[in-house]
Structures are given as C-alpha cells and as structure tokens.
Protein backbone atom coordinates (compact mmCIF):
# COMPACT_ATOMS: atom_id res chain seq x y z
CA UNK A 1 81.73 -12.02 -97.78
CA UNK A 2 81.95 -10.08 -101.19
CA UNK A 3 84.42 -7.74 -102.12
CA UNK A 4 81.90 -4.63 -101.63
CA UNK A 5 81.10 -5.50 -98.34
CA UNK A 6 84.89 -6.33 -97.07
CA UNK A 7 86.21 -2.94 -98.41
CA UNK A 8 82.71 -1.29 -96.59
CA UNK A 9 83.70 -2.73 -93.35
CA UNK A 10 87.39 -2.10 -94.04
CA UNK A 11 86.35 1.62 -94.34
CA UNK A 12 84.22 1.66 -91.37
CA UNK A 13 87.23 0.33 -89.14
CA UNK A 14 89.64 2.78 -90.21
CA UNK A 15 87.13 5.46 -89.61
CA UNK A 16 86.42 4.46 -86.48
CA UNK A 17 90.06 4.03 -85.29
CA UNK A 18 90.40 7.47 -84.84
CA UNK A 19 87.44 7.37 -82.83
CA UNK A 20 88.41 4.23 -80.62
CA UNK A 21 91.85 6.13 -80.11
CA UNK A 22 90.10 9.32 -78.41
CA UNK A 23 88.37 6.66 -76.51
CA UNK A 24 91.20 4.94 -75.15
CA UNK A 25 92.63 7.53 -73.74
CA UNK A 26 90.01 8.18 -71.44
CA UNK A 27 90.17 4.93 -69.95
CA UNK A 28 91.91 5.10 -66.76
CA UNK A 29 95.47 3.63 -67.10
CA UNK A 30 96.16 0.23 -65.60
CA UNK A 31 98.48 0.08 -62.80
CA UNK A 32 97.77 -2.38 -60.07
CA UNK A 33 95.12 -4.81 -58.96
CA UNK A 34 92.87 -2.03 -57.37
CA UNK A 35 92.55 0.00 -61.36
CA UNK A 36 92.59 -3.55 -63.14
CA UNK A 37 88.56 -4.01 -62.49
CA UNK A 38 87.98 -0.45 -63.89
CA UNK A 39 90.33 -0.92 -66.36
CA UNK A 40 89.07 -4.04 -67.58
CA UNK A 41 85.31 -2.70 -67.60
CA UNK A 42 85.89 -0.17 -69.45
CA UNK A 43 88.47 -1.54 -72.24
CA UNK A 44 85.76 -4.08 -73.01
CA UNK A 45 82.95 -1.34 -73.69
CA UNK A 46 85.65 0.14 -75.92
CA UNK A 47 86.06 -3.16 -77.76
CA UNK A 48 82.60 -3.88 -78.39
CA UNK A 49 82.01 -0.11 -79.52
CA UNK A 50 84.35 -0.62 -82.02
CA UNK A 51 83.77 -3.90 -83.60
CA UNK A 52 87.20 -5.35 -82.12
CA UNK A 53 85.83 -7.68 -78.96
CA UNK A 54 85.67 -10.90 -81.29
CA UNK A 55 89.66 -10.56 -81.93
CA UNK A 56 90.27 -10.35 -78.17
CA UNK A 57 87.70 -12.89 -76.91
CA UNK A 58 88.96 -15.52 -79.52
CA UNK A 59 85.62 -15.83 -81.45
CA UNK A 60 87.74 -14.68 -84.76
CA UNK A 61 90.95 -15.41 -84.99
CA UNK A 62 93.44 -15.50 -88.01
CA UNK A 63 94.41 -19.05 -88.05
CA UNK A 64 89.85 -19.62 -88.29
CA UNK A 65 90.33 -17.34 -91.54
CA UNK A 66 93.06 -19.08 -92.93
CA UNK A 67 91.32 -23.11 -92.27
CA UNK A 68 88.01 -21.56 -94.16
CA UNK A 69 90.50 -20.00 -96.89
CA UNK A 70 91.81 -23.81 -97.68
CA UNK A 71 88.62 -25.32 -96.80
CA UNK A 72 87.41 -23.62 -99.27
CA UNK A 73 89.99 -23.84 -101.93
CA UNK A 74 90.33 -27.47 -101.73
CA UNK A 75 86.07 -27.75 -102.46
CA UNK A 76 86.57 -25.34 -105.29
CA UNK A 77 89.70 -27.16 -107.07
CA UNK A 78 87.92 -28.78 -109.38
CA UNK A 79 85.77 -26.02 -110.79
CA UNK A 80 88.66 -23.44 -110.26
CA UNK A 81 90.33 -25.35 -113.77
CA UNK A 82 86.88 -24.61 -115.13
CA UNK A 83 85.86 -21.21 -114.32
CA UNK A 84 88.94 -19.68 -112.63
CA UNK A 85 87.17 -18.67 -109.69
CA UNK A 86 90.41 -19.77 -106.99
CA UNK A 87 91.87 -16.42 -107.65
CA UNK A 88 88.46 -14.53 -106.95
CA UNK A 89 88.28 -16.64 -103.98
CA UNK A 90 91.63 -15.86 -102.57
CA UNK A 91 91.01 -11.89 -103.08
CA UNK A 92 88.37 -12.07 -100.89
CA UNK A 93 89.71 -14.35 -98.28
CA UNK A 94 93.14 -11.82 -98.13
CA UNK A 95 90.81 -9.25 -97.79
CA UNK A 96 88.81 -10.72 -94.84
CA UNK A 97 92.23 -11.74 -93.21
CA UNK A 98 93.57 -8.15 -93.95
CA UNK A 99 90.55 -6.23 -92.24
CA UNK A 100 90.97 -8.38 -89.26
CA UNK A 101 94.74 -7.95 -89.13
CA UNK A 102 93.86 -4.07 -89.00
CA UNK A 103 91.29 -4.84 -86.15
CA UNK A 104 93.74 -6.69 -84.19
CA UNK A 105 96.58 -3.69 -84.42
CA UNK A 106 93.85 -1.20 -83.07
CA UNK A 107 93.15 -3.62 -80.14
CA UNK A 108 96.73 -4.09 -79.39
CA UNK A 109 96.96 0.10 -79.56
CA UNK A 110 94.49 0.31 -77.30
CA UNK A 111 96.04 -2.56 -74.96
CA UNK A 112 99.35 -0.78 -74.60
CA UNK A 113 98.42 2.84 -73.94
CA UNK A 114 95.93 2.40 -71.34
CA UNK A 115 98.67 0.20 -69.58
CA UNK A 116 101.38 1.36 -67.14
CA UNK A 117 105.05 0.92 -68.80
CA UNK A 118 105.98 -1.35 -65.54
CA UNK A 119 103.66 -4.08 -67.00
CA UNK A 120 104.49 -3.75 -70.46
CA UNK A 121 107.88 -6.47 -70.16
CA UNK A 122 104.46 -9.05 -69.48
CA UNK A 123 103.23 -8.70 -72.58
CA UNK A 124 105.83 -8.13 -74.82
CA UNK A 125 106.73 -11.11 -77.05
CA UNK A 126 102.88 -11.28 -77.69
CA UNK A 127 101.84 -10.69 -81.16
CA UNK A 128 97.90 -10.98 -81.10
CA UNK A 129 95.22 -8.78 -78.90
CA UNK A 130 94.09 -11.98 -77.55
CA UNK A 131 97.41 -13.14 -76.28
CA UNK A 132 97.90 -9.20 -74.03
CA UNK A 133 94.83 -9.63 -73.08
CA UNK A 134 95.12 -13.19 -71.61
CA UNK A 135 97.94 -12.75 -70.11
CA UNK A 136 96.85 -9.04 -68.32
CA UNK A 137 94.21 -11.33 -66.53
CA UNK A 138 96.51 -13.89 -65.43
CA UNK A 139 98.35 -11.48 -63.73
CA UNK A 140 95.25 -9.97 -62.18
CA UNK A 141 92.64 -12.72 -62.12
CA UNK A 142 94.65 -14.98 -59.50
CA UNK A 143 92.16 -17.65 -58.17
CA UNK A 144 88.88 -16.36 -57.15
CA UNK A 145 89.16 -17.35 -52.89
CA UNK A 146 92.44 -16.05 -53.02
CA UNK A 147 91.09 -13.04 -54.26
CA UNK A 148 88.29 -12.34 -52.23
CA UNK A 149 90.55 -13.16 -49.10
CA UNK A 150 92.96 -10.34 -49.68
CA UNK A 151 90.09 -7.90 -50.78
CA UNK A 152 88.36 -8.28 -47.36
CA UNK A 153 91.94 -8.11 -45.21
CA UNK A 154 91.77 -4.82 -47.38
CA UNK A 155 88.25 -3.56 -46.22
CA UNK A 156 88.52 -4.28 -42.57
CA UNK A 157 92.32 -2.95 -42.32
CA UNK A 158 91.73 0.03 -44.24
CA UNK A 159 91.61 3.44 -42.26
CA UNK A 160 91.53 7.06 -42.97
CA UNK A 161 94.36 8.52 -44.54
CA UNK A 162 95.06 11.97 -42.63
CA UNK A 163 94.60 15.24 -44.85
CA UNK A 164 92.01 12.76 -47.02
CA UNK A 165 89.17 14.92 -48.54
CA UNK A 166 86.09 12.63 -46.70
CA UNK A 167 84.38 12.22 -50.03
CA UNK A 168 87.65 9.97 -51.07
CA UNK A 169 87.66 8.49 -48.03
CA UNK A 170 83.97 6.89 -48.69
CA UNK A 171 84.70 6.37 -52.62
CA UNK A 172 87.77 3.90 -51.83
CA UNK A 173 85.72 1.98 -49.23
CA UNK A 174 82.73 2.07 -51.87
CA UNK A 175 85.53 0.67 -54.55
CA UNK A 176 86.70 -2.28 -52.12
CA UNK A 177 82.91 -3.28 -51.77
CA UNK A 178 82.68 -3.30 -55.48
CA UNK A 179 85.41 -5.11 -56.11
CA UNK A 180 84.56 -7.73 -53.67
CA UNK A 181 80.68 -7.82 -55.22
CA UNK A 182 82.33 -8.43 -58.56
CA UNK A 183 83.89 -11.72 -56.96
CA UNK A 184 80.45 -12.58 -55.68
CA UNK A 185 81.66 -11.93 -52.10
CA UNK A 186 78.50 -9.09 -50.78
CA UNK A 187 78.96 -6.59 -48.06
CA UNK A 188 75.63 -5.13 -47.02
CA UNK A 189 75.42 -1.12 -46.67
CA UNK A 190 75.11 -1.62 -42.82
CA UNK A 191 78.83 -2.57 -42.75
CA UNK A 192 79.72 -0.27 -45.05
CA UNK A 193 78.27 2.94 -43.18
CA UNK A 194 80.10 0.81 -39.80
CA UNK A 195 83.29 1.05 -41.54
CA UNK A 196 82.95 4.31 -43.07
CA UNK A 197 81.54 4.88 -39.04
CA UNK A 198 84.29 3.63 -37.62
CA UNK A 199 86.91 5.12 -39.53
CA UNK A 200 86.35 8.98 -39.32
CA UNK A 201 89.01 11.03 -37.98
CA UNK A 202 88.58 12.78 -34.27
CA UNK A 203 87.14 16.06 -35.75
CA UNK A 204 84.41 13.98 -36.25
CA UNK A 205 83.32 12.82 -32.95
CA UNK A 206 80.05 14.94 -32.87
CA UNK A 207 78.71 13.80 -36.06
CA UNK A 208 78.87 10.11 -34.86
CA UNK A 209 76.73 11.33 -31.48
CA UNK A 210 74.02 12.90 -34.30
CA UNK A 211 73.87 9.81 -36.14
CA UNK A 212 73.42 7.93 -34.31
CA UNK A 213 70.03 9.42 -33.21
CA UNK A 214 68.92 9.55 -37.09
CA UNK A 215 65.85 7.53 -37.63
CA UNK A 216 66.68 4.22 -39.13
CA UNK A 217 64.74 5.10 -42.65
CA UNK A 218 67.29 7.93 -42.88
CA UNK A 219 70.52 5.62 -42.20
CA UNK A 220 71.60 5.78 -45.85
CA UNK A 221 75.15 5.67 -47.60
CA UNK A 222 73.85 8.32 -49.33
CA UNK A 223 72.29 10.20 -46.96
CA UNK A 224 75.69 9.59 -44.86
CA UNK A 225 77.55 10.57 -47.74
CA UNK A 226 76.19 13.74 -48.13
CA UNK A 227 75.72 14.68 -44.57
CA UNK A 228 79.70 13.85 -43.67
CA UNK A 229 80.48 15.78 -46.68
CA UNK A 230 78.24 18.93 -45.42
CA UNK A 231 80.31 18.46 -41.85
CA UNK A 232 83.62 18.28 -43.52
CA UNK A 233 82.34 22.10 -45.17
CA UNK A 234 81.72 23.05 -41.79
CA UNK A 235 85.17 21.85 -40.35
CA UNK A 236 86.50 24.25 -42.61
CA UNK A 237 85.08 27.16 -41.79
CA UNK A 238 85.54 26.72 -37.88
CA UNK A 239 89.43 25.87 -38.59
C-alpha cells in the first residue's frame, strides 16, 4: 500500500466515523439473550458498512501487520544499506498499522454503546474489537441443543401478558420462531397461528368461533394478524 492510498483510506474512515456513530445508536441496545440475535444482526451490517468487519472477524489483525512489517524488513536489509528504502518502508507499514488501530477504536465504540452497562464488567480487560466481540458470543452463543431446548420451553410456555396490545402479543411469538429458525430448529405457521390461537385472552372467544370457519386458503399469519388486530379495534369501542 502507498502512502497516497493509506492517507485516502485513513480519510475515508474518519469521515465515516461520524457516520457509523449515528448508526450505532440506532441499533437496539443489548441486554439479554432475547435482543442478542437482533443485536448481533444488526452490529454486523454496521461493521461491514463501515469497512471495520475484518478487525472483528480476525481477517486483519495488528500482530498480521506487524509479521509483514519484519517480513519485509528482513528481505529488504540488504538493499536498505544501498538505497535507504527501510525508512520508506516503515512509514508506510506505521501508517497501515495506524489506520487499522483507528478502525479498531470505532469498532470497540460501537461495541460498548449499543451494550447494556450490566455486561460491560465481561468485556472489560479486553483491548481489541475482536476480543468484545468473542467474548459477547460466548456469553450468548451457549451450545447450539442447549439453545434450541430453552427457546422451545419458551414458545410453548409463553402466554398472553394481560393489558398486552395483541399486535405485541403476535410479534414476541413471531421473535421466538425466529430465533429458533436461526438455530435451524423450524416451526411451521400452523403452530404458530395454534399458539397465537391458543393464547388469546377471553374477550376473544368469538373470534376463535369465526376462524375457525375461514376457508383454509385464508388461514394466514397475516391474514390472522390483521384480522385479531381489527377485533382488538373493535374491543375498544364496545368497552
């Protein structure tokens, strides 16, 4: 890499910190294992948006920059005497290690303030990106069966919360299925709309009795979405 095109892409990350900072800040704030998925989605669309996923995914690293820097030096040691090129050499190489120093600050910025202070103590004594990062998906990431296992006691426990707008209701069944799809572990819309179903408050009795007389073609979640929502409306207005 030359000196030009270091102190371009220098330039480019520090304009697009600012940018990278607005965007963490819209990612929603990571406080248990049911925001880590959503968390972790979105972080990593803010990381490759911003040219910093190869210090957090380990395909840069300082200590690579460093090996080439010596690598280097040592192959040019006889020549440097010559034509004095070491000191060129090491410019650029300081430069290239400074612009990913930079990159790895901004990723650690964006680590800690879309995290919850309670999980902070975790990650602490960790002085790279890669290192928070790791050691967020430790916490979260436990073993994939053990996982899936406490996701589905989650989905067929889970009941309506009383005072719950309905359209919440569906949305935090609709997350547990998504969560559990991301672990390869599928729950067909048939068991969703059951649990959704199954889980309605008593103000609801009637709608289950029209339902169940909709033609099968129309037995959607979003057509049930939309419909429950429309009864809720109506619920309302009678109370």
């Amino acid at each position: 890499m030359s000196m030009d095109e270091s102190s371009q892409i220098e330039k480019l990350v520090d304009e697009e910190s600012y940018q990278s900072m607005d965007e963490s800040s819209q990612i929603e704030k990571l406080v248990d294992e049911e925001s880590y998925q959503i968390w972790k989605f979105q972080i990593l669309v803010v990381f490759k948006a911003y040219g910093l996923a190869d210090v957090v995914d380990g395909s840069s690293s300082l200590e690579k920059l460093t090996k080439a820097e010596e690598k280097d030096v040592w192959l040019k040691k006889d020549a440097d005497v010559v034509d004095g090129s070491s000191s060129l050499e090491k410019l650029t190489k300081a430069e290239e290690k400074d612009v990913w120093l930079k990159k790895d600050a901004k990723a650690q910025k964006i680590i800690v303030t879309t995290i919850e202070k309670k999980l902070m103590m975790h990650i602490i004594n960790c002085e790279r990106a890669k290192d928070m990062f790791d050691k967020i998906k430790n916490i979260f990431e436990k073993s994939s069966h053990e996982q899936v296992c406490n996701l589905l006691q989650q989905f067929y426990s889970f009941s309506y919360e009383k005072g719950s707008d309905i359209s919440l209701h569906i949305s935090k069944i609709e997350n547990l299925v998504h969560r559990l799809k991301t672990l390869n572990q599928i729950i067909d819309e048939n068991m969703v709309m059951s649990k959704i179903l199954s889980t309605l408050p008593e103000q609801y009795k009637y709608f289950l009795t029209a339902w169940e007389s909709t033609p099968i073609s129309g037995k959607t979640i979003t057509n049930l979405t939309s419909r429950l929502v429309a009864e809720e409306l109506r619920n309302k207005v009678r109370d």
